[in-house]
PDB file of N, CA and C in Angstrom:
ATOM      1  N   UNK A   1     105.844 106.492 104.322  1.00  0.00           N
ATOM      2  CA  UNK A   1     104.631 106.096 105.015  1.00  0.00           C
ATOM      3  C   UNK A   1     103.569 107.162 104.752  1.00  0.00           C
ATOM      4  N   UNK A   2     102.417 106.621 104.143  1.00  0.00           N
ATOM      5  CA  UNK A   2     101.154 107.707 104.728  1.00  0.00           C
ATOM      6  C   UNK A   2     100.773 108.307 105.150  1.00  0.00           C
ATOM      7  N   UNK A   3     100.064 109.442 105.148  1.00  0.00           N
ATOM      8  CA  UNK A   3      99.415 109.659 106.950  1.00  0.00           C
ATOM      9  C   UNK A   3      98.638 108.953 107.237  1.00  0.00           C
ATOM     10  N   UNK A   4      97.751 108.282 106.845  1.00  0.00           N
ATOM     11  CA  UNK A   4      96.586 107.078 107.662  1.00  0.00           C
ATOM     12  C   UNK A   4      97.715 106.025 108.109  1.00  0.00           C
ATOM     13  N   UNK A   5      98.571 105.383 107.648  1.00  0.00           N
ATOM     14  CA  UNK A   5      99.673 104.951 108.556  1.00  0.00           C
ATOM     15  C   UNK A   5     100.282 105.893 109.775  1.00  0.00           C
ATOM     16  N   UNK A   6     100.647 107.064 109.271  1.00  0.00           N
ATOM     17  CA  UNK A   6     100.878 107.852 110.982  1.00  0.00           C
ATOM     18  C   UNK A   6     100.181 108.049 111.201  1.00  0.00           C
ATOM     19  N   UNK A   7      98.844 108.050 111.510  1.00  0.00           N
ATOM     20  CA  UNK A   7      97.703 108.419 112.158  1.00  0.00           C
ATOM     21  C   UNK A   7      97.608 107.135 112.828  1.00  0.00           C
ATOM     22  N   UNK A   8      97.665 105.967 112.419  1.00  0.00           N
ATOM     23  CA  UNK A   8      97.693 104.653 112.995  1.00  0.00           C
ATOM     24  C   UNK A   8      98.488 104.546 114.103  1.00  0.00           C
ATOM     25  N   UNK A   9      99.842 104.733 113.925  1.00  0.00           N
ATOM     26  CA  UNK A   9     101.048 104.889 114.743  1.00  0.00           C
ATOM     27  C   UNK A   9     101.013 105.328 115.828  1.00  0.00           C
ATOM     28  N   UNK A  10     100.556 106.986 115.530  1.00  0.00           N
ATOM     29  CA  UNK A  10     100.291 107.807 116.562  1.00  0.00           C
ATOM     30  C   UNK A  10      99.061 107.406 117.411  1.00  0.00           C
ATOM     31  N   UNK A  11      98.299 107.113 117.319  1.00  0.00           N
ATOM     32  CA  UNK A  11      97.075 106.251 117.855  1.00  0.00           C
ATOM     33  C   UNK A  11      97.463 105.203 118.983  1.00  0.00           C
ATOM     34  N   UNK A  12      98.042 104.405 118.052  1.00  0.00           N
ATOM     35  CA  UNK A  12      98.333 103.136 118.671  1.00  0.00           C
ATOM     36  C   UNK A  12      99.094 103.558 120.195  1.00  0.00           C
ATOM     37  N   UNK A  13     100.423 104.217 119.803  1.00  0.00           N
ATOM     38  CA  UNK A  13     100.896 104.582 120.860  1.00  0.00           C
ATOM     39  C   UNK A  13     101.161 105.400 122.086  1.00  0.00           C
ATOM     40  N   UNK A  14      99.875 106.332 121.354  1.00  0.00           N
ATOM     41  CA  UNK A  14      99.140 106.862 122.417  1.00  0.00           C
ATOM     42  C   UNK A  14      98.630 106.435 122.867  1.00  0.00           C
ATOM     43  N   UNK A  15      97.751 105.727 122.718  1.00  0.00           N
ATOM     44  CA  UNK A  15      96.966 104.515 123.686  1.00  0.00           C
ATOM     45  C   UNK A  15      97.552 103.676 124.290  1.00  0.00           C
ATOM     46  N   UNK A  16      98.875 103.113 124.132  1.00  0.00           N
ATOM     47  CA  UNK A  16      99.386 102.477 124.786  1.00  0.00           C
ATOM     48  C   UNK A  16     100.190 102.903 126.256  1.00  0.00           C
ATOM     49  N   UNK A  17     100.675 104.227 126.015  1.00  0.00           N
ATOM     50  CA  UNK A  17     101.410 105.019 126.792  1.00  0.00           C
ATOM     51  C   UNK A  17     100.396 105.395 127.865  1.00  0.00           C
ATOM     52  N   UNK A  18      99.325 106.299 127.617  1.00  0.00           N
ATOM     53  CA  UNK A  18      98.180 106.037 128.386  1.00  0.00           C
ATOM     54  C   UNK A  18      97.265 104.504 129.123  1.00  0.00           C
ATOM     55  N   UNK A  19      97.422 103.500 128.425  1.00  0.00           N
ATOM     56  CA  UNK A  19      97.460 102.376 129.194  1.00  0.00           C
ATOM     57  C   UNK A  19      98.468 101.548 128.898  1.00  0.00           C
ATOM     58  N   UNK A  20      99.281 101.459 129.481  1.00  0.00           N
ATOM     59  CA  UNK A  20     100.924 100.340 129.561  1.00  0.00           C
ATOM     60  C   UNK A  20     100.415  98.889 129.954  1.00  0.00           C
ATOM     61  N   UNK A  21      99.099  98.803 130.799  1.00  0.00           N
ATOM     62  CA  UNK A  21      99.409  97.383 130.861  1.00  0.00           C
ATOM     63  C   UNK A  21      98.582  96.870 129.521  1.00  0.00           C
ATOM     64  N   UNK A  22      97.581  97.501 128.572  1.00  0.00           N
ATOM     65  CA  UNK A  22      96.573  97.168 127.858  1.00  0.00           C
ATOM     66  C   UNK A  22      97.435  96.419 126.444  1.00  0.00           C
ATOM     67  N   UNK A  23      96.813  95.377 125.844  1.00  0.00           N
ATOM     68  CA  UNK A  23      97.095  94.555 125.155  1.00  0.00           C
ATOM     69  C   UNK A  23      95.540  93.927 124.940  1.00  0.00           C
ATOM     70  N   UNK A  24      95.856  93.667 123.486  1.00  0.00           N
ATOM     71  CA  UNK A  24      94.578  93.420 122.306  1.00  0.00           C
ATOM     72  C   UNK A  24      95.339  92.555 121.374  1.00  0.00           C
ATOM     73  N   UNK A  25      94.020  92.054 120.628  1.00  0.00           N
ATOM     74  CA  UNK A  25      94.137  91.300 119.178  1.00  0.00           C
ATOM     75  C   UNK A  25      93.892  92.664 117.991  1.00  0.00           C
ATOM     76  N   UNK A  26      94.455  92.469 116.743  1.00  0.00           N
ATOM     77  CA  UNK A  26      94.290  92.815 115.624  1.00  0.00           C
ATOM     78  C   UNK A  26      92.653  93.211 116.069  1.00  0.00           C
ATOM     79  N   UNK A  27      91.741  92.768 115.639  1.00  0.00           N
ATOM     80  CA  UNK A  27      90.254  92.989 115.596  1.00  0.00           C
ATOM     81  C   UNK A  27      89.966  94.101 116.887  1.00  0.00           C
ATOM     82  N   UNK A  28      90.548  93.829 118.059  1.00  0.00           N
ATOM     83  CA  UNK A  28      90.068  94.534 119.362  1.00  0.00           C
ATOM     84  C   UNK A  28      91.072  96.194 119.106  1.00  0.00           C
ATOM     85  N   UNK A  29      91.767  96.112 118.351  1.00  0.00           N
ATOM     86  CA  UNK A  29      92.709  97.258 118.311  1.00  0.00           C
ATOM     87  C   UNK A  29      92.088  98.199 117.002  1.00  0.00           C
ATOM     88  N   UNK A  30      91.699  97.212 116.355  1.00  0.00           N
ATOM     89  CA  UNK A  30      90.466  98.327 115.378  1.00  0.00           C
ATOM     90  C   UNK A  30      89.286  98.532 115.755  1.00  0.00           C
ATOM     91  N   UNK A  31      88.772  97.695 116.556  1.00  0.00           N
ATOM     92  CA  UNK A  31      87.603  98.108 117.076  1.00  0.00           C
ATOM     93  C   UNK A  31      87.564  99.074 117.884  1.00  0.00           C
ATOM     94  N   UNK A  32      88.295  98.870 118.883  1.00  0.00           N
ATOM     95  CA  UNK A  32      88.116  99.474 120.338  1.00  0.00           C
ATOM     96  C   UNK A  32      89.067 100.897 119.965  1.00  0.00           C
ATOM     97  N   UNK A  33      90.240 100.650 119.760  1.00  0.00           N
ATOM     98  CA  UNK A  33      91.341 101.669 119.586  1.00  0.00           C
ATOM     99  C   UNK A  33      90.901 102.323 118.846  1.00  0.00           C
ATOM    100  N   UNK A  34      91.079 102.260 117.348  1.00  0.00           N
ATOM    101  CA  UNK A  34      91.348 103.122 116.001  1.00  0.00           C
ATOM    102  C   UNK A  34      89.941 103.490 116.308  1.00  0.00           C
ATOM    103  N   UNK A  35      88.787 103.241 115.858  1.00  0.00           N
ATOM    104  CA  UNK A  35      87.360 103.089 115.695  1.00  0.00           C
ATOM    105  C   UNK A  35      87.206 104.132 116.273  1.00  0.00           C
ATOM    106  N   UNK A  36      87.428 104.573 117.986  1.00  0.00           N
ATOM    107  CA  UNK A  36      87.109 105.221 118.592  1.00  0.00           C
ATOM    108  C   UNK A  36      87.478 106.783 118.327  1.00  0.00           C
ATOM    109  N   UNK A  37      88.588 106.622 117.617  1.00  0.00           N
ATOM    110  CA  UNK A  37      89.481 107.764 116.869  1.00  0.00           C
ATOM    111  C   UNK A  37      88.888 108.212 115.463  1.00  0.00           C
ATOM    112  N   UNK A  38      87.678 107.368 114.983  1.00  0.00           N
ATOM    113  CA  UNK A  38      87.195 107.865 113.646  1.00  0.00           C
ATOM    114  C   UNK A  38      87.681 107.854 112.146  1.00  0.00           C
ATOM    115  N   UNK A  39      89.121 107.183 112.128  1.00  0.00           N
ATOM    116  CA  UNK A  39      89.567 106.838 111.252  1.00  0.00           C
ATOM    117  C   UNK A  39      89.489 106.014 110.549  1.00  0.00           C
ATOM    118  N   UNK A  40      89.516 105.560 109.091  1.00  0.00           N
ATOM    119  CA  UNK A  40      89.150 104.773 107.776  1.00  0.00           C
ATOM    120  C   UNK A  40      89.802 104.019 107.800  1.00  0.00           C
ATOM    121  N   UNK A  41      90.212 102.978 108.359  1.00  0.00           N
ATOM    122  CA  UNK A  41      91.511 101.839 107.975  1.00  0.00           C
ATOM    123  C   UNK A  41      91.462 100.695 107.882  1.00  0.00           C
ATOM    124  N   UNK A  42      92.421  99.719 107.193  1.00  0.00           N
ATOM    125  CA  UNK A  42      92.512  98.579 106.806  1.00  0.00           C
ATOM    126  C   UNK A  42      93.161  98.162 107.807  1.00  0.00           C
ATOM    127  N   UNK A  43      92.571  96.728 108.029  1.00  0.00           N
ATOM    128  CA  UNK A  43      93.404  95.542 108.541  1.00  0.00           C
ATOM    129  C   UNK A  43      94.643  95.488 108.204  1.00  0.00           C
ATOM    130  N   UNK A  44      94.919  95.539 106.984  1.00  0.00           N
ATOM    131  CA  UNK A  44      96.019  95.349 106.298  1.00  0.00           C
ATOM    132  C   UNK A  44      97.224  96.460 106.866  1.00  0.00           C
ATOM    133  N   UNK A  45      96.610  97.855 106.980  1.00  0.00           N
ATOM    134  CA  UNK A  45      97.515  98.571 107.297  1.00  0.00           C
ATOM    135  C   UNK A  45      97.828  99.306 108.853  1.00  0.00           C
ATOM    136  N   UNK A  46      96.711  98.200 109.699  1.00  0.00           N
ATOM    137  CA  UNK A  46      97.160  98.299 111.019  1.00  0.00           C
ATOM    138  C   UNK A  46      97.455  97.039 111.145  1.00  0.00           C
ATOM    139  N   UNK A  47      98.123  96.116 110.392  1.00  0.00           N
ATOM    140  CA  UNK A  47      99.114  94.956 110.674  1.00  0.00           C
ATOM    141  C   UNK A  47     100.105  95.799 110.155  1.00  0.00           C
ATOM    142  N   UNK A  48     100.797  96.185 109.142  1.00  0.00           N
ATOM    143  CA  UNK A  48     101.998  96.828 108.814  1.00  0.00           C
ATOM    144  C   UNK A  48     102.414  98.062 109.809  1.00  0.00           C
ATOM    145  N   UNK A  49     101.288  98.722 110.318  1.00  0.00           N
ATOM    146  CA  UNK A  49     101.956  99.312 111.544  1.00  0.00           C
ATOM    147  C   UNK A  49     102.342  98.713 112.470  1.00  0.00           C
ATOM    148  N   UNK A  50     101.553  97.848 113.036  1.00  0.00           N
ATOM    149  CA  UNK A  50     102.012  96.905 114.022  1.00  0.00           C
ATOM    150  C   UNK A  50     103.499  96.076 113.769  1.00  0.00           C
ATOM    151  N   UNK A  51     103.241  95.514 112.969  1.00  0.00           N
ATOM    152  CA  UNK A  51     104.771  95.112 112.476  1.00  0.00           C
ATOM    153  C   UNK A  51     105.984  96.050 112.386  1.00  0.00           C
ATOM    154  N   UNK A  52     105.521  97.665 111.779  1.00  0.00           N
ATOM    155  CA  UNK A  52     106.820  98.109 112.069  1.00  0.00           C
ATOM    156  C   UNK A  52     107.145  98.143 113.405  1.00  0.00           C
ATOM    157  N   UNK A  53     106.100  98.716 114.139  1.00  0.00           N
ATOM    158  CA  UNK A  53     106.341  98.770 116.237  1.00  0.00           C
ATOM    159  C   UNK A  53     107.176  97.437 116.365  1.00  0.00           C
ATOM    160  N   UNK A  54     106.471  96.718 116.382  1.00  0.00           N
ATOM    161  CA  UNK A  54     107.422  95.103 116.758  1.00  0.00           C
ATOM    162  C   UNK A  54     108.827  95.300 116.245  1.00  0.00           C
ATOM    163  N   UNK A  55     109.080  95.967 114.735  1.00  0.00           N
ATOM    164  CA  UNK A  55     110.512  95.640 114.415  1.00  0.00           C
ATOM    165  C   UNK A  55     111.611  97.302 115.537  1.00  0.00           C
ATOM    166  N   UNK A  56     110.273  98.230 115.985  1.00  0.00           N
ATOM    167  CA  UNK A  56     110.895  99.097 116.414  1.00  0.00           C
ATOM    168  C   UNK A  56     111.320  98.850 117.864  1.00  0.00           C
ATOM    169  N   UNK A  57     111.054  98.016 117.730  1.00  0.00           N
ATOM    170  CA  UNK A  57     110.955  97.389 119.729  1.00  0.00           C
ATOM    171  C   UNK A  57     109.754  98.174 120.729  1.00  0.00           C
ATOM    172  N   UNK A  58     108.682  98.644 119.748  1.00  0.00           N
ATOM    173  CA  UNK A  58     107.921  99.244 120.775  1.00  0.00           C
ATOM    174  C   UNK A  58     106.244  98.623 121.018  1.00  0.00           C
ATOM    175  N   UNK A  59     106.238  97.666 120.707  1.00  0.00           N
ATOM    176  CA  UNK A  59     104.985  96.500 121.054  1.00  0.00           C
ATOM    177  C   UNK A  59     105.651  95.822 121.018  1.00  0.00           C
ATOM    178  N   UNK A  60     105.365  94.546 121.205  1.00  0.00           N
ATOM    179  CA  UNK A  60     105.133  93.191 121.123  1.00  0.00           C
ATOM    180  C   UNK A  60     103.755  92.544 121.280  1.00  0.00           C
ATOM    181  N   UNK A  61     104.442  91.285 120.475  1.00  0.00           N
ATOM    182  CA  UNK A  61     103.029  90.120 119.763  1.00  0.00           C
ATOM    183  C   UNK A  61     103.590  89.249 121.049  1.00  0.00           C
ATOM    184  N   UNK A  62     102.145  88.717 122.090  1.00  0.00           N
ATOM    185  CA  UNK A  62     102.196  87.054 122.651  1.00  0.00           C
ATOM    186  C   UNK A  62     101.056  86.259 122.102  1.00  0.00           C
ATOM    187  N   UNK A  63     101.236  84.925 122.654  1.00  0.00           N
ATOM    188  CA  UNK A  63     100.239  84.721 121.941  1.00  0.00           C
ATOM    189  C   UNK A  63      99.455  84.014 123.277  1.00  0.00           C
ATOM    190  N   UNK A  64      97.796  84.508 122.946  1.00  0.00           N
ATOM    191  CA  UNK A  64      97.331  84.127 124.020  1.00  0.00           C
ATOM    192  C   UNK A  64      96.925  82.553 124.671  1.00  0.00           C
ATOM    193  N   UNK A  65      96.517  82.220 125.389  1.00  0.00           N
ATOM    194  CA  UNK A  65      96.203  80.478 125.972  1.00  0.00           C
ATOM    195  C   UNK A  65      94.865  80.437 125.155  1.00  0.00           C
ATOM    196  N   UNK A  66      94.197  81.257 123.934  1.00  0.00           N
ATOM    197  CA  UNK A  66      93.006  80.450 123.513  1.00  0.00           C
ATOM    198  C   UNK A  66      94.102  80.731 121.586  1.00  0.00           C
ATOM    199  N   UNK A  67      94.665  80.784 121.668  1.00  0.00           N
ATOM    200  CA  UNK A  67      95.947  80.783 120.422  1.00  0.00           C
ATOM    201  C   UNK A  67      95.361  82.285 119.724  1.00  0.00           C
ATOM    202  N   UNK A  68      95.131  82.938 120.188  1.00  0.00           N
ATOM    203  CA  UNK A  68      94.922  84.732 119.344  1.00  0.00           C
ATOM    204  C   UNK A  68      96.616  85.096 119.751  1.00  0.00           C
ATOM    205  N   UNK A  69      96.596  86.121 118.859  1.00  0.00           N
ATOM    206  CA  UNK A  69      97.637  86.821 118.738  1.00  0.00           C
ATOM    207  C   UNK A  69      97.259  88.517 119.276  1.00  0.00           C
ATOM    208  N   UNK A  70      97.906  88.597 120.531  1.00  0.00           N
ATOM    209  CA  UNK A  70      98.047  89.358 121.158  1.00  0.00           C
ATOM    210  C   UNK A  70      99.063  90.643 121.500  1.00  0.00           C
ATOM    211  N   UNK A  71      98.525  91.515 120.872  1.00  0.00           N
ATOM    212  CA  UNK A  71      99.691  93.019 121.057  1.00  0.00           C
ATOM    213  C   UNK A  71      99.993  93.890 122.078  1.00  0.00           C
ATOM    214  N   UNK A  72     100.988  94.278 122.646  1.00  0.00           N
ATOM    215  CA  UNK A  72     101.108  95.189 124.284  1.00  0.00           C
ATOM    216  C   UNK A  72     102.468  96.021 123.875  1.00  0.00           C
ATOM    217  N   UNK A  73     102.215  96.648 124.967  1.00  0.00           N
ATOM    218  CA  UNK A  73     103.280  97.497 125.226  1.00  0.00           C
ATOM    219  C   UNK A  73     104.508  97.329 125.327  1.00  0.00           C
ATOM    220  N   UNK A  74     105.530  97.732 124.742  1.00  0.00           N
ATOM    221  CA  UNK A  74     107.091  97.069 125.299  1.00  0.00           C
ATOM    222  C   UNK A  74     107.595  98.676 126.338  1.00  0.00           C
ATOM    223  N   UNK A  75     107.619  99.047 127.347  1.00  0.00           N
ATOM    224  CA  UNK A  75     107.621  99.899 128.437  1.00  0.00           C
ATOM    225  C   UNK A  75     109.249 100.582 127.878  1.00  0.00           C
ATOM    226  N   UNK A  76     108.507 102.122 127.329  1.00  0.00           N
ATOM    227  CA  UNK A  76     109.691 102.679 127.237  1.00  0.00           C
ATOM    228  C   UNK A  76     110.787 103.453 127.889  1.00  0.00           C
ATOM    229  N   UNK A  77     111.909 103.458 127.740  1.00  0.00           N
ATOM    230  CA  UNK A  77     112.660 104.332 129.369  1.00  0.00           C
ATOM    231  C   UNK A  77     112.892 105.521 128.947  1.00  0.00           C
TER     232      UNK A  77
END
């Protein structure tokens, strides 16, 4: 992995840990999240982070009542 992939990672789940109930779309997680952090990144490679979290058990995808695809926290022990 990269570091602009761990920089992603680390991001992501810092923000999440700091807010547990917060959950976003793809677009709201580069906007709001990464963006705010100043970093250069692709769509592309904050879906492959995201996807690894999901395969790590540490997000999850719902999907919302207007059909977006929605990412959150999976609450770690």
């Amino acid at each position: 992995m990269n570091n602009n992939k761990d920089d992603i990672d680390r991001i992501i789940l810092n923000y999440l840990r700091k807010n547990p109930k917060a959950g976003d779309t793809l677009e709201g997680i580069s906007k709001w999240w990464l963006n705010f952090e100043k970093i250069d990144v692709t769509v592309d490679e904050i879906t492959g982070v995201l996807e690894k979290l999901i395969k790590e058990a540490k997000v999850k995808k719902l999907l919302s009542s207007g059909n977006k695809t929605i990412y959150t926290f999976v609450k770690e022990d």
